[in-house]
Protein backbone atom coordinates (compact mmCIF):
# COMPACT_ATOMS: atom_id res chain seq x y z
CA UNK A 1 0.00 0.00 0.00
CA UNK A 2 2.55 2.48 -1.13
CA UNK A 3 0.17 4.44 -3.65
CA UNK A 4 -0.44 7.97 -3.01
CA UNK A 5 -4.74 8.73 -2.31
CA UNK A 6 -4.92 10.22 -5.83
CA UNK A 7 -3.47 7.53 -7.60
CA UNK A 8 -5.71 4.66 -5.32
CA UNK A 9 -8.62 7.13 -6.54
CA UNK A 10 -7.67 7.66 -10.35
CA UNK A 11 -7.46 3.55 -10.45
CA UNK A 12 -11.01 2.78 -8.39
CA UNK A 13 -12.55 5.34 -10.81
CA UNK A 14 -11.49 2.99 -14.04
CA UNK A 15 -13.92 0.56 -12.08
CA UNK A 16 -16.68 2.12 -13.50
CA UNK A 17 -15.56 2.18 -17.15
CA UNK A 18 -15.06 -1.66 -16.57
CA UNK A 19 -19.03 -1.96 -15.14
CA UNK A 20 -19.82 0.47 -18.37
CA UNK A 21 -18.15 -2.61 -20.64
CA UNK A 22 -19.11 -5.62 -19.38
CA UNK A 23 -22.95 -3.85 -19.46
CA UNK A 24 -22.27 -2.81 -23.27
CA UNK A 25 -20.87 -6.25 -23.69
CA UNK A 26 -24.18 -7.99 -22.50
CA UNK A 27 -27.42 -5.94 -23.81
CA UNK A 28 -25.93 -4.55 -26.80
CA UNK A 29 -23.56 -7.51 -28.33
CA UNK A 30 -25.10 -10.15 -26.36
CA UNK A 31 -21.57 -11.65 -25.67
CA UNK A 32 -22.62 -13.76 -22.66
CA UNK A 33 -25.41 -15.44 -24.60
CA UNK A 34 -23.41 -18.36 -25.61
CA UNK A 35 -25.37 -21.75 -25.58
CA UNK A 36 -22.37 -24.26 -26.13
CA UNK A 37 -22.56 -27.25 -24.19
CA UNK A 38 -21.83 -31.36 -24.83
CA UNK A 39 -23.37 -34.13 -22.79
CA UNK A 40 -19.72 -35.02 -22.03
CA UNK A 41 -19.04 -31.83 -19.99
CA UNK A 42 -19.86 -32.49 -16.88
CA UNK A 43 -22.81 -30.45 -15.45
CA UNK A 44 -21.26 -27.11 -12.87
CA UNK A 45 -22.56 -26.39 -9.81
CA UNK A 46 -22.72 -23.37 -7.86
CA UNK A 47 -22.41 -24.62 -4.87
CA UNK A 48 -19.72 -27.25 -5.14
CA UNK A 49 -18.31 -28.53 -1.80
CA UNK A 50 -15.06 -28.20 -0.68
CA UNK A 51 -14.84 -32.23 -0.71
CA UNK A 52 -16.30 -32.39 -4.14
CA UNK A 53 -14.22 -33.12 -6.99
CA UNK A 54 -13.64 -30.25 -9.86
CA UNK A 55 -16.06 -30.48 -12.74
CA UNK A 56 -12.95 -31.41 -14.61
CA UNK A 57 -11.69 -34.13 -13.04
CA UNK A 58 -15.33 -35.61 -13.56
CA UNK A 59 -14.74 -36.01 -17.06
CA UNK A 60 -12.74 -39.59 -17.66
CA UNK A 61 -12.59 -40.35 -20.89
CA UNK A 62 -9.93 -38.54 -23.79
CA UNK A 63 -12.53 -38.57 -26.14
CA UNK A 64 -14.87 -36.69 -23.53
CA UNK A 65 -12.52 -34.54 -22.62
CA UNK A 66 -11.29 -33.62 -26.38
CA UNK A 67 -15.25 -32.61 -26.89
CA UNK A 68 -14.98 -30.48 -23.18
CA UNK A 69 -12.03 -28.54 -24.61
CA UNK A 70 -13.77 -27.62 -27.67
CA UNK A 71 -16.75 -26.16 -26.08
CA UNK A 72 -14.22 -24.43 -23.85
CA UNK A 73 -12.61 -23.11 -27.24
CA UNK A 74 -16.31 -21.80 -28.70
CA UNK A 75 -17.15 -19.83 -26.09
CA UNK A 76 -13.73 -18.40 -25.56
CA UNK A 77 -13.90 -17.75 -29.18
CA UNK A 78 -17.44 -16.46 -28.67
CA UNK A 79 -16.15 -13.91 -26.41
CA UNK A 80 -13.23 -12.92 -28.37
CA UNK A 81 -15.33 -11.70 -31.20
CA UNK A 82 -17.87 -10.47 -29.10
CA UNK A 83 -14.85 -7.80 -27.67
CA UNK A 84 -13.75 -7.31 -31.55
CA UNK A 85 -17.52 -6.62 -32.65
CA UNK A 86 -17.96 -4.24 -29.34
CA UNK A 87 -14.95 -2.55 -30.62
CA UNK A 88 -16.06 -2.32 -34.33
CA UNK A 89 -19.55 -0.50 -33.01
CA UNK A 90 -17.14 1.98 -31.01
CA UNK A 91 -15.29 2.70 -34.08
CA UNK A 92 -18.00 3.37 -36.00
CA UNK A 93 -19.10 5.50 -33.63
CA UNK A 94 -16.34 7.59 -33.13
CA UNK A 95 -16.21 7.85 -37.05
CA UNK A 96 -19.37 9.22 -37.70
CA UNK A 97 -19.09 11.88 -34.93
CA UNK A 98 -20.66 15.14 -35.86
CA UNK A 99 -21.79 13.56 -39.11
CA UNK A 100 -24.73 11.89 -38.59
CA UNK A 101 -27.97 13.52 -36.93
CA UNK A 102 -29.22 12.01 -34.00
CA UNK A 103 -32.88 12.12 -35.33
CA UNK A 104 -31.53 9.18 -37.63
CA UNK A 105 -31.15 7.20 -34.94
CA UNK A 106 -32.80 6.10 -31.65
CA UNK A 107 -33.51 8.31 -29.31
CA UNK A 108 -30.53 9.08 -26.55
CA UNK A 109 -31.33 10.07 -23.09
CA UNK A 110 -28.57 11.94 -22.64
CA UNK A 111 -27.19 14.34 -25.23
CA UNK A 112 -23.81 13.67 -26.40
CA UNK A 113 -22.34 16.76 -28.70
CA UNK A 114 -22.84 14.62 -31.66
CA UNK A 115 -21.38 12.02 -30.20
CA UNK A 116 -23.35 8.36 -31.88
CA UNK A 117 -23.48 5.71 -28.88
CA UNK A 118 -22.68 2.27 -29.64
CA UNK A 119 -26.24 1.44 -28.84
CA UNK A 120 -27.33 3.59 -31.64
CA UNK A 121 -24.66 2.29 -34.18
CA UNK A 122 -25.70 -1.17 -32.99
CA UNK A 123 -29.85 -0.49 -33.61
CA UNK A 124 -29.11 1.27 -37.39
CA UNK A 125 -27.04 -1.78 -38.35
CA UNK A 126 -29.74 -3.74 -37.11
CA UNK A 127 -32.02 -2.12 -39.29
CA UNK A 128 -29.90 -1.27 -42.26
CA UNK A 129 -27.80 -4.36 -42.15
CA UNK A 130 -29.28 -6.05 -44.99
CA UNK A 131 -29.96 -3.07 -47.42
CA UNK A 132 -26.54 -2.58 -46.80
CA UNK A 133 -25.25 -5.79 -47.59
CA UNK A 134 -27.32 -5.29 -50.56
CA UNK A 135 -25.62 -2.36 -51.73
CA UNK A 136 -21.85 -4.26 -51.04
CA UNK A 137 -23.03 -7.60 -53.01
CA UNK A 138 -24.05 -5.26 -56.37
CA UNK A 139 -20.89 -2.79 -56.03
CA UNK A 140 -18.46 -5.81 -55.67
CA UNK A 141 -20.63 -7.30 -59.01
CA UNK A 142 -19.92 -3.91 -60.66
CA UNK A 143 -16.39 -4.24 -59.69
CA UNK A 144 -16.40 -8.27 -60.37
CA UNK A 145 -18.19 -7.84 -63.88
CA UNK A 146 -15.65 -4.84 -64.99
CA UNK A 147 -12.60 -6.65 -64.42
CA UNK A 148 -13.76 -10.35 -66.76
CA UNK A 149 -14.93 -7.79 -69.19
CA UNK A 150 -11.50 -5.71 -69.24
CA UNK A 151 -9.97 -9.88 -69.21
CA UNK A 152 -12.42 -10.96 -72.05
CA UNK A 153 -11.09 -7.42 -73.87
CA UNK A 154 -7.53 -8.21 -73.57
CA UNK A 155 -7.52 -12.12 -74.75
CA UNK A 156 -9.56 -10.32 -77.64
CA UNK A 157 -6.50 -8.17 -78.18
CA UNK A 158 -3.99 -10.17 -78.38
């Protein structure tokens, strides 16, 4: 306990950026909505005994536990892009700031200076997301269909 007050402070403040996460993570991304499970994974309890053997050690088989350690690998994979899709919607927040009216999007409690909230982002993607995927598919057509005509145009050159 060598920190000076201010420091101790400054560091129990970043607490609440952490809460402000982890809440983003779960109603906006739905990160901790994973359903992976295997009948060979041994059901957890939450109130495992002292005397009680880990959930792990339950599982006797190589096979079994193979199957255990792939579930383990989905959700941590699950996760993973959950944080990387989090930090997409941030980005695209942060990108469009001061661009984009806020009467295009949800409503925000709070005024934010033109600032977008990742909620927002997330609830016009979920809207847009297909008209927009729409729009991708026929430009990368456009670009797909100029390039084997300038091909076809060249072997008809030479």
């Amino acid at each position: 306990m060598t920190l000076d007050p201010l420091a101790i402070i400054r560091l129990y403040s970043y607490r609440f950026r952490i809460e402000c996460m982890f809440r983003e993570l779960k109603q906006q991304v739905g990160a901790f909505c994973y359903h992976f499970w295997t009948r060979h994974m041994p059901k957890l309890s939450h109130y495992q005994k002292k005397d009680e053997p880990s959930p792990l050690e339950q599982v006797k088989t190589e096979s079994s536990r193979k199957k255990a350690l792939e579930i383990v690998r989905a959700i941590e994979m699950h996760m993973a892009l959950s944080c990387v899709a989090m930090g997409i919607l941030q980005i695209l927040s942060l990108r469009f700031m001061g661009k984009v009216s806020p009467e295009w999007l949800r409503y925000q409690r709070t005024p934010s200076r033109g600032r977008i909230s990742g909620a927002a982002v997330m609830d016009y993607l979920r809207k847009h997301f297909f008209r927009l995927l729409n729009l991708a598919v026929i430009l990368i057509a456009v670009v797909v269909g100029n390039e084997s005509g300038k091909e076809s145009e060249d072997e008809g050159q030479e």
